[in-house]
PDB file of N, CA and C in Angstrom:
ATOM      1  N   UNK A   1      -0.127 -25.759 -22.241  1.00  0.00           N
ATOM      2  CA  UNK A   1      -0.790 -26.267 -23.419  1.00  0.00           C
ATOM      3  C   UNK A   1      -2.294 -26.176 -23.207  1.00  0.00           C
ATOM      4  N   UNK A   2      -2.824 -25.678 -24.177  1.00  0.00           N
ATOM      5  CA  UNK A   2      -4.777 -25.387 -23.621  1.00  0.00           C
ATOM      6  C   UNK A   2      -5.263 -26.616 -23.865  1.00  0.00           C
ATOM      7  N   UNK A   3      -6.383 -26.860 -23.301  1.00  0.00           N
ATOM      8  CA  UNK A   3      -7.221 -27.784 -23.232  1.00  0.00           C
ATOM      9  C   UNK A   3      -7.773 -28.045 -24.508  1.00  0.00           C
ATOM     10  N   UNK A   4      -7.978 -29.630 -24.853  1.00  0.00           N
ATOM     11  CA  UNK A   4      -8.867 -30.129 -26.217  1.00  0.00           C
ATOM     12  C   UNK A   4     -10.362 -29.563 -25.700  1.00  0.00           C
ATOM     13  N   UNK A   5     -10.989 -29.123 -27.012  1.00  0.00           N
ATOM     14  CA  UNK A   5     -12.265 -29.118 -27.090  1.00  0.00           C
ATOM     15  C   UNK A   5     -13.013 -29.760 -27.945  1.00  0.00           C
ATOM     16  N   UNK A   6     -13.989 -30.689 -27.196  1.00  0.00           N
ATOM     17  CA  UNK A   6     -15.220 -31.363 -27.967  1.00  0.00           C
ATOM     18  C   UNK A   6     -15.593 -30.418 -28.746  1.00  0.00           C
ATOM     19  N   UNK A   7     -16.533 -31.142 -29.784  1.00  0.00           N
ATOM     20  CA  UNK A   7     -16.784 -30.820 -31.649  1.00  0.00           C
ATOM     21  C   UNK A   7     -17.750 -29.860 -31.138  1.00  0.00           C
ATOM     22  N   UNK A   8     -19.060 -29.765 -30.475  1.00  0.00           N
ATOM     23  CA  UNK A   8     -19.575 -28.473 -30.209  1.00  0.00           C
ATOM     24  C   UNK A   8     -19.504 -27.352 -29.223  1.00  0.00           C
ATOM     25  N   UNK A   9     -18.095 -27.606 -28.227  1.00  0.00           N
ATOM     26  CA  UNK A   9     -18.267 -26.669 -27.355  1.00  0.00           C
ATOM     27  C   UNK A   9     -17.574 -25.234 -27.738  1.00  0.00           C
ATOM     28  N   UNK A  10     -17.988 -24.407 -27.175  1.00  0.00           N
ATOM     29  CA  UNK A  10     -17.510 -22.754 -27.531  1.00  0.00           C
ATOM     30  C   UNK A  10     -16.855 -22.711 -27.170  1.00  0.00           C
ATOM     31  N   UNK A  11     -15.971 -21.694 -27.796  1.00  0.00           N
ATOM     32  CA  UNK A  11     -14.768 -20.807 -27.265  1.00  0.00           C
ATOM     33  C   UNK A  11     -15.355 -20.090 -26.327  1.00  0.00           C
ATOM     34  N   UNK A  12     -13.962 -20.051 -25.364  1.00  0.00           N
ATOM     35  CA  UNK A  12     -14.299 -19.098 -24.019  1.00  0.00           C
ATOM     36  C   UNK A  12     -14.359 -17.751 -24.158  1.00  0.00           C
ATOM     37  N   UNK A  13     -15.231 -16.577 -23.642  1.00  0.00           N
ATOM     38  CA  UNK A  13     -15.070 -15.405 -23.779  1.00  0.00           C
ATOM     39  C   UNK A  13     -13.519 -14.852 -23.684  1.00  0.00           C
ATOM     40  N   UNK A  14     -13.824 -13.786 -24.714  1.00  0.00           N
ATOM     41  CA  UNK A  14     -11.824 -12.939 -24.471  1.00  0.00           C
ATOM     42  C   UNK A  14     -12.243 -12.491 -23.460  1.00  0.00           C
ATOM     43  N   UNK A  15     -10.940 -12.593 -22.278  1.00  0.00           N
ATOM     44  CA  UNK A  15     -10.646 -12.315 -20.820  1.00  0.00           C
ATOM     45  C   UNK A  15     -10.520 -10.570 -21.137  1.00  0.00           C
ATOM     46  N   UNK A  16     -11.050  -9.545 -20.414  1.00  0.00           N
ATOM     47  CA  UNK A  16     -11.053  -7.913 -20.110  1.00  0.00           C
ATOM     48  C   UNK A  16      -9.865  -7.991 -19.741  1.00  0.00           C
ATOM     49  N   UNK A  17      -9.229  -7.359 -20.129  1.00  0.00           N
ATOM     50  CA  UNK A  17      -7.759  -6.789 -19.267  1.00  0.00           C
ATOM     51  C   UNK A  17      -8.849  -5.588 -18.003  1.00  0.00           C
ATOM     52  N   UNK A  18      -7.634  -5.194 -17.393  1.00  0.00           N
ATOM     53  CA  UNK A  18      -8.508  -4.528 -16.117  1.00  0.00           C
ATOM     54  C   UNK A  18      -7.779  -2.881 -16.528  1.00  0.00           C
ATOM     55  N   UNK A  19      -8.394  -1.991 -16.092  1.00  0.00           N
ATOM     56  CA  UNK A  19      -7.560  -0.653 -16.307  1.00  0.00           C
ATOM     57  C   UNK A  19      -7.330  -0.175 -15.677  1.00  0.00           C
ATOM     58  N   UNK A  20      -5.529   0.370 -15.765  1.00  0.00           N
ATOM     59  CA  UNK A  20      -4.989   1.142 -14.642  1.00  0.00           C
ATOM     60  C   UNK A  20      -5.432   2.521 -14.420  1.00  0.00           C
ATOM     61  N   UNK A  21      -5.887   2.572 -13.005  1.00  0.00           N
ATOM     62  CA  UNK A  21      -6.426   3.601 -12.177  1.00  0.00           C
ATOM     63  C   UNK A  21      -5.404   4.088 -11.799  1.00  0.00           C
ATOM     64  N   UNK A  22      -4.799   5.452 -12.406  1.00  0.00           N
ATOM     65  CA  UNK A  22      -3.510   6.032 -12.011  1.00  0.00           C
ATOM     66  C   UNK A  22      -3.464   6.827 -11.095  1.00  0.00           C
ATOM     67  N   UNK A  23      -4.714   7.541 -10.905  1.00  0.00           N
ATOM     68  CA  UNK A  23      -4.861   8.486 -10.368  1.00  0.00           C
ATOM     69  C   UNK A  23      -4.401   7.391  -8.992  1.00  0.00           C
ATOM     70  N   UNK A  24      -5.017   6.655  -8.419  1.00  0.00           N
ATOM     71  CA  UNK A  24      -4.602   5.998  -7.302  1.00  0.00           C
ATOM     72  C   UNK A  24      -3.513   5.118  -7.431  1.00  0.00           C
ATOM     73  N   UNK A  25      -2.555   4.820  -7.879  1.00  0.00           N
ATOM     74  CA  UNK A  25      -1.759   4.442  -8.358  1.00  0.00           C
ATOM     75  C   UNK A  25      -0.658   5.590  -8.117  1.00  0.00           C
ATOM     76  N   UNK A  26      -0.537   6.787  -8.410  1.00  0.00           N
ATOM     77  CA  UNK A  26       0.703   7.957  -8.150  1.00  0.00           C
ATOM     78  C   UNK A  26       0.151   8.359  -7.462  1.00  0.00           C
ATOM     79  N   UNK A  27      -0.943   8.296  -6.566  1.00  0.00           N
ATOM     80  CA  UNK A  27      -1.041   8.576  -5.142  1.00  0.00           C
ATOM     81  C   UNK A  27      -0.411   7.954  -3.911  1.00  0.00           C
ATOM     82  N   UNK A  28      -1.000   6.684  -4.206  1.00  0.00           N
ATOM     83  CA  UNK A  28      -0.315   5.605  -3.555  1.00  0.00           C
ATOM     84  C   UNK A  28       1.408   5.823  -3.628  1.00  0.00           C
ATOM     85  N   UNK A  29       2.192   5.665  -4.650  1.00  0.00           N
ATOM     86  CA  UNK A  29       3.356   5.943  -4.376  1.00  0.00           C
ATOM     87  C   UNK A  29       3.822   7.264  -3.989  1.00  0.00           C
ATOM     88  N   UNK A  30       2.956   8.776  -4.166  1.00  0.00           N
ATOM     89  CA  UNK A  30       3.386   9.594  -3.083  1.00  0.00           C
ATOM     90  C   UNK A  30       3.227   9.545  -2.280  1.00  0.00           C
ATOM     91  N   UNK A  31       2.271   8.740  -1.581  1.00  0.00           N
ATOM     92  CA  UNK A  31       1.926   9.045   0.145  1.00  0.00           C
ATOM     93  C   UNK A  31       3.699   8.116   0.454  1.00  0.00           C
ATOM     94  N   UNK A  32       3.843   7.186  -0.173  1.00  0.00           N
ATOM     95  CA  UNK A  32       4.709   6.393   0.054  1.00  0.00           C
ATOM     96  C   UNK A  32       5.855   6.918   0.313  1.00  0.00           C
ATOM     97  N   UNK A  33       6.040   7.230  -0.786  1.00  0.00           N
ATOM     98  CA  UNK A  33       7.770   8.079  -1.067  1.00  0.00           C
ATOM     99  C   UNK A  33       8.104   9.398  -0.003  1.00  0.00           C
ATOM    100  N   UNK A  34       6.838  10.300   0.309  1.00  0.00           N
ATOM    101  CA  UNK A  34       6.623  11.561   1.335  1.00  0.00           C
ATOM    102  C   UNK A  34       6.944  10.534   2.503  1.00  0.00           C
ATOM    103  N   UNK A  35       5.923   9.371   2.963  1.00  0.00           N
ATOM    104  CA  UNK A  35       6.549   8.793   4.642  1.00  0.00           C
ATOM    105  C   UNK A  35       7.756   8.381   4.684  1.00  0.00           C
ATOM    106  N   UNK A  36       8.196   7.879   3.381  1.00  0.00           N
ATOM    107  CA  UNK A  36       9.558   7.493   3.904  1.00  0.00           C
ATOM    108  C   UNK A  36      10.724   8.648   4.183  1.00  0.00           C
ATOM    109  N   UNK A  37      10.343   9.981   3.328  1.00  0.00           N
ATOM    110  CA  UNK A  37      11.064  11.002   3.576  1.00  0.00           C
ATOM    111  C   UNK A  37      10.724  11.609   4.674  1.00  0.00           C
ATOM    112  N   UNK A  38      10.023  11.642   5.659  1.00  0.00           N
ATOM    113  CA  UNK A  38       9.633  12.114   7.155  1.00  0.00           C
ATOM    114  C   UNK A  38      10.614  11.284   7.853  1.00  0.00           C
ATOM    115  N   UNK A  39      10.564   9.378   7.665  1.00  0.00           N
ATOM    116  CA  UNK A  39      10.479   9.145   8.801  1.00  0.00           C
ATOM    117  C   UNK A  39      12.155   8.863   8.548  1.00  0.00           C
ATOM    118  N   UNK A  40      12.838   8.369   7.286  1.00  0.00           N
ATOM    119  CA  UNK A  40      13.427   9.035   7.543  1.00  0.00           C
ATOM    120  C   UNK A  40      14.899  10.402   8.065  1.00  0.00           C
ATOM    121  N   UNK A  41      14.005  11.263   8.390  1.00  0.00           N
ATOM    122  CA  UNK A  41      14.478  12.888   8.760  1.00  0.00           C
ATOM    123  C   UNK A  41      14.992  13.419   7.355  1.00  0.00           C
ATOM    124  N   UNK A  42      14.443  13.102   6.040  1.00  0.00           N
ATOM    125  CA  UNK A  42      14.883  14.227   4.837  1.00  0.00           C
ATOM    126  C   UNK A  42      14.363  15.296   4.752  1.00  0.00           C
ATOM    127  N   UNK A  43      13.028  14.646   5.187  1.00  0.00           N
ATOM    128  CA  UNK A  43      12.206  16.449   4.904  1.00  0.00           C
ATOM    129  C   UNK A  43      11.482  16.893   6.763  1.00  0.00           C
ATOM    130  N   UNK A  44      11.916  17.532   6.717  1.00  0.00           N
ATOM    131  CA  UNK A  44      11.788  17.968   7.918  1.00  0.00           C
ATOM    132  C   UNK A  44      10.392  19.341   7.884  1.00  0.00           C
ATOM    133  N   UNK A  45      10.415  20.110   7.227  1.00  0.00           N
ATOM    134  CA  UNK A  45       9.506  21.595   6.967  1.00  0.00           C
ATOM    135  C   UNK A  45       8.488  20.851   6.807  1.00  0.00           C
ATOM    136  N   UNK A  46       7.474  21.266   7.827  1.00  0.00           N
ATOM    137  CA  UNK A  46       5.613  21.057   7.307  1.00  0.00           C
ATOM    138  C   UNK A  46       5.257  21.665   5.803  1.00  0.00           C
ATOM    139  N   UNK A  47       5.907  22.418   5.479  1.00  0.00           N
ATOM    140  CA  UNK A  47       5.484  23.601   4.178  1.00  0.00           C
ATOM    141  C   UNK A  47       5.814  22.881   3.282  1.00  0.00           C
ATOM    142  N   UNK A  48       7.515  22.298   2.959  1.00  0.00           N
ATOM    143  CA  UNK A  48       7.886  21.231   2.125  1.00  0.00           C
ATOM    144  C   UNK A  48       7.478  20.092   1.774  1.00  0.00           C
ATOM    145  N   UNK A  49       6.439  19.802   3.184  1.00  0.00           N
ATOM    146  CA  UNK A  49       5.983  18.742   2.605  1.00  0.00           C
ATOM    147  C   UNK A  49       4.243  18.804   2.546  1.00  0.00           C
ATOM    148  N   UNK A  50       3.982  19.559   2.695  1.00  0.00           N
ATOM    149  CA  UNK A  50       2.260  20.385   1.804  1.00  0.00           C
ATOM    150  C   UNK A  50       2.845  20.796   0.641  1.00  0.00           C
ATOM    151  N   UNK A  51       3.648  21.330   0.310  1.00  0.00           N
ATOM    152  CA  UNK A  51       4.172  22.053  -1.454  1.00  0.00           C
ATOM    153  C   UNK A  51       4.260  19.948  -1.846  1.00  0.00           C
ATOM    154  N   UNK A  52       4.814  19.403  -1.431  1.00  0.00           N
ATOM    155  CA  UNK A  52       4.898  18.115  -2.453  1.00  0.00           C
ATOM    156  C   UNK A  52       4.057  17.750  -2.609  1.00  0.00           C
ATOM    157  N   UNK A  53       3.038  17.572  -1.342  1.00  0.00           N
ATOM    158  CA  UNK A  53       1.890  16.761  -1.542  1.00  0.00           C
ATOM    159  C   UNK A  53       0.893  17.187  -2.865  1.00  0.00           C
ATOM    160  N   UNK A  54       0.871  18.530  -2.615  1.00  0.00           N
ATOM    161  CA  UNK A  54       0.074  19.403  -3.698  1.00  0.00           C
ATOM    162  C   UNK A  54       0.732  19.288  -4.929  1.00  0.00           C
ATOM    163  N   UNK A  55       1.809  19.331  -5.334  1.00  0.00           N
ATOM    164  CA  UNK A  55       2.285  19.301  -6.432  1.00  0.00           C
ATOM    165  C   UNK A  55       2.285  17.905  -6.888  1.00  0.00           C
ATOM    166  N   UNK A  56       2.427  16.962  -6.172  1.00  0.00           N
ATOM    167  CA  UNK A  56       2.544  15.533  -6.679  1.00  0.00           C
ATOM    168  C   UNK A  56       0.689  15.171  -6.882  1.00  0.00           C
ATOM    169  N   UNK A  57      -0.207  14.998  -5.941  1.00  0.00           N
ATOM    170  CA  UNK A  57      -1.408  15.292  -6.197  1.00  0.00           C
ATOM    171  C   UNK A  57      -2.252  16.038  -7.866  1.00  0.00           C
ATOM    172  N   UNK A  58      -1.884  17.017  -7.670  1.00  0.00           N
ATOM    173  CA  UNK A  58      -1.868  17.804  -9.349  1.00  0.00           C
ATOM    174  C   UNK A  58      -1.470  17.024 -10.312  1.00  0.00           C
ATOM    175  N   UNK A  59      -0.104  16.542  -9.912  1.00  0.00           N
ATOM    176  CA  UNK A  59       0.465  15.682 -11.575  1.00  0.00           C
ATOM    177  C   UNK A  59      -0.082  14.505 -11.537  1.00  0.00           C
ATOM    178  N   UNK A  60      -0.488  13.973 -10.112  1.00  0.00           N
ATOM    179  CA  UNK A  60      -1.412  12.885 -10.537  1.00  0.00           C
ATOM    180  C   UNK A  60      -2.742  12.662 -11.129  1.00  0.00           C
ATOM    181  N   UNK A  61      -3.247  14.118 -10.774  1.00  0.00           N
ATOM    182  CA  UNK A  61      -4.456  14.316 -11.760  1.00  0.00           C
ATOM    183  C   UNK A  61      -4.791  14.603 -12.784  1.00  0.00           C
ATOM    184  N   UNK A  62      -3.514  14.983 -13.034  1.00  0.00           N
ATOM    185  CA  UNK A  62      -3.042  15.251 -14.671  1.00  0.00           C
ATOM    186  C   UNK A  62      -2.618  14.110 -15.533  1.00  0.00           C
ATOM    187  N   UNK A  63      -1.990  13.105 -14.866  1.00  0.00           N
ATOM    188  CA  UNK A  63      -1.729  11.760 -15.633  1.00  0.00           C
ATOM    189  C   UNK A  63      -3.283  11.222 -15.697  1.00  0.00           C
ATOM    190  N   UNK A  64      -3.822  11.260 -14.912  1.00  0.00           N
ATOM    191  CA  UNK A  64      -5.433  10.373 -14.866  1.00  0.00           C
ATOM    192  C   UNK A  64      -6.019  11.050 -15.564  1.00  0.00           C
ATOM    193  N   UNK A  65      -6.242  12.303 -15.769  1.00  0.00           N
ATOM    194  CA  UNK A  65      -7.236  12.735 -17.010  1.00  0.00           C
ATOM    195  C   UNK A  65      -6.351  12.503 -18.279  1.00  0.00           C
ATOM    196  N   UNK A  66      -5.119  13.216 -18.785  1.00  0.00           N
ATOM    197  CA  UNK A  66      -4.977  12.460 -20.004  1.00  0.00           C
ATOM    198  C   UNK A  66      -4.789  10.914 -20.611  1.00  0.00           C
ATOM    199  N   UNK A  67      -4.845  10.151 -19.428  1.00  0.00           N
ATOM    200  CA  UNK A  67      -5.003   8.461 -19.601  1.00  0.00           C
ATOM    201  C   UNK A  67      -6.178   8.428 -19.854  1.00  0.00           C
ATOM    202  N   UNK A  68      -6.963   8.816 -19.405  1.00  0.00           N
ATOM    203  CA  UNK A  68      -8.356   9.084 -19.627  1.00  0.00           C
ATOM    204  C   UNK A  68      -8.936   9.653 -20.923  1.00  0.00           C
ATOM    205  N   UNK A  69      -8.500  10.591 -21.154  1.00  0.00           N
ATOM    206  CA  UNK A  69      -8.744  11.472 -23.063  1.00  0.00           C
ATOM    207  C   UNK A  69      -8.067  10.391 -24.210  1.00  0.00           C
ATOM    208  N   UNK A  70      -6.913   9.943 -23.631  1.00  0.00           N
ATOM    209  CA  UNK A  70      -6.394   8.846 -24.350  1.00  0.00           C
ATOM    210  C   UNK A  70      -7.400   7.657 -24.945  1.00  0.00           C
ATOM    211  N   UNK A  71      -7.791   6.901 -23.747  1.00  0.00           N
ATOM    212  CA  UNK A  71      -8.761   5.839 -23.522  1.00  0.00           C
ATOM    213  C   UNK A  71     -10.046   6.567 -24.502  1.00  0.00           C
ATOM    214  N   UNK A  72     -10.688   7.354 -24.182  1.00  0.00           N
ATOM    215  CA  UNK A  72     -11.631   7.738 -24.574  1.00  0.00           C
ATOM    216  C   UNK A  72     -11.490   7.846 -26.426  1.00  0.00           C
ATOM    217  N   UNK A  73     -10.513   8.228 -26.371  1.00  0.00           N
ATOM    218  CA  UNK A  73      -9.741   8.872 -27.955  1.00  0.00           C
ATOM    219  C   UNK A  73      -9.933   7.720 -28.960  1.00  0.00           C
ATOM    220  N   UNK A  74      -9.445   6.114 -28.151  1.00  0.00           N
ATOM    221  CA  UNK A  74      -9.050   4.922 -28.911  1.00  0.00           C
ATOM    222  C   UNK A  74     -10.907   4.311 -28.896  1.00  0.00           C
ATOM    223  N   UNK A  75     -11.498   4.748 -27.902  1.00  0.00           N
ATOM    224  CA  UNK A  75     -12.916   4.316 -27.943  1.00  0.00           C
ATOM    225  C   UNK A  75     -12.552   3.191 -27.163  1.00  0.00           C
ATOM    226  N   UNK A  76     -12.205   3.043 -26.356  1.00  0.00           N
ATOM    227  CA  UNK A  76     -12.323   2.175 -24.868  1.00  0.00           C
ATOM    228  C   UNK A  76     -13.092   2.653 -24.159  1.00  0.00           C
TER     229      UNK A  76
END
């Protein structure tokens, strides 16, 4: 239940929501998801796991710029 307010005090500023940083965000869960597949023994090939890193990397930079064109789009 919010607090009473006396006859002249202000309303509190609207609270910022914070914005998700995806790019680090689907990084973070690939580094994640790749160690647990090393340790483990799924992925075994050094190559298999440079092709993921790179490919998961890419789509993460691809989600962060169009979150980004998005944001920009709505005028955030």
């Amino acid at each position: 239940m919010p607090r009473e307010r006396d006859a002249g005090e202000e309303l509190e500023p609207a609270r910022r929501t914070h914005r998700t940083d995806w790019m680090a965000l689907l990084s973070g869960m690939l580094f994640v998801a790749l160690g647990a597949l090393v340790l483990t023994g799924e992925l075994k090939d050094p190559l298999g796991l440079l092709v993921l890193l790179v490919v998961g990397l890419g789509f993460s930079g691809l989600v962060a710029v169009v979150a980004r064109i998005a944001r920009v789009a709505r005028g955030r």
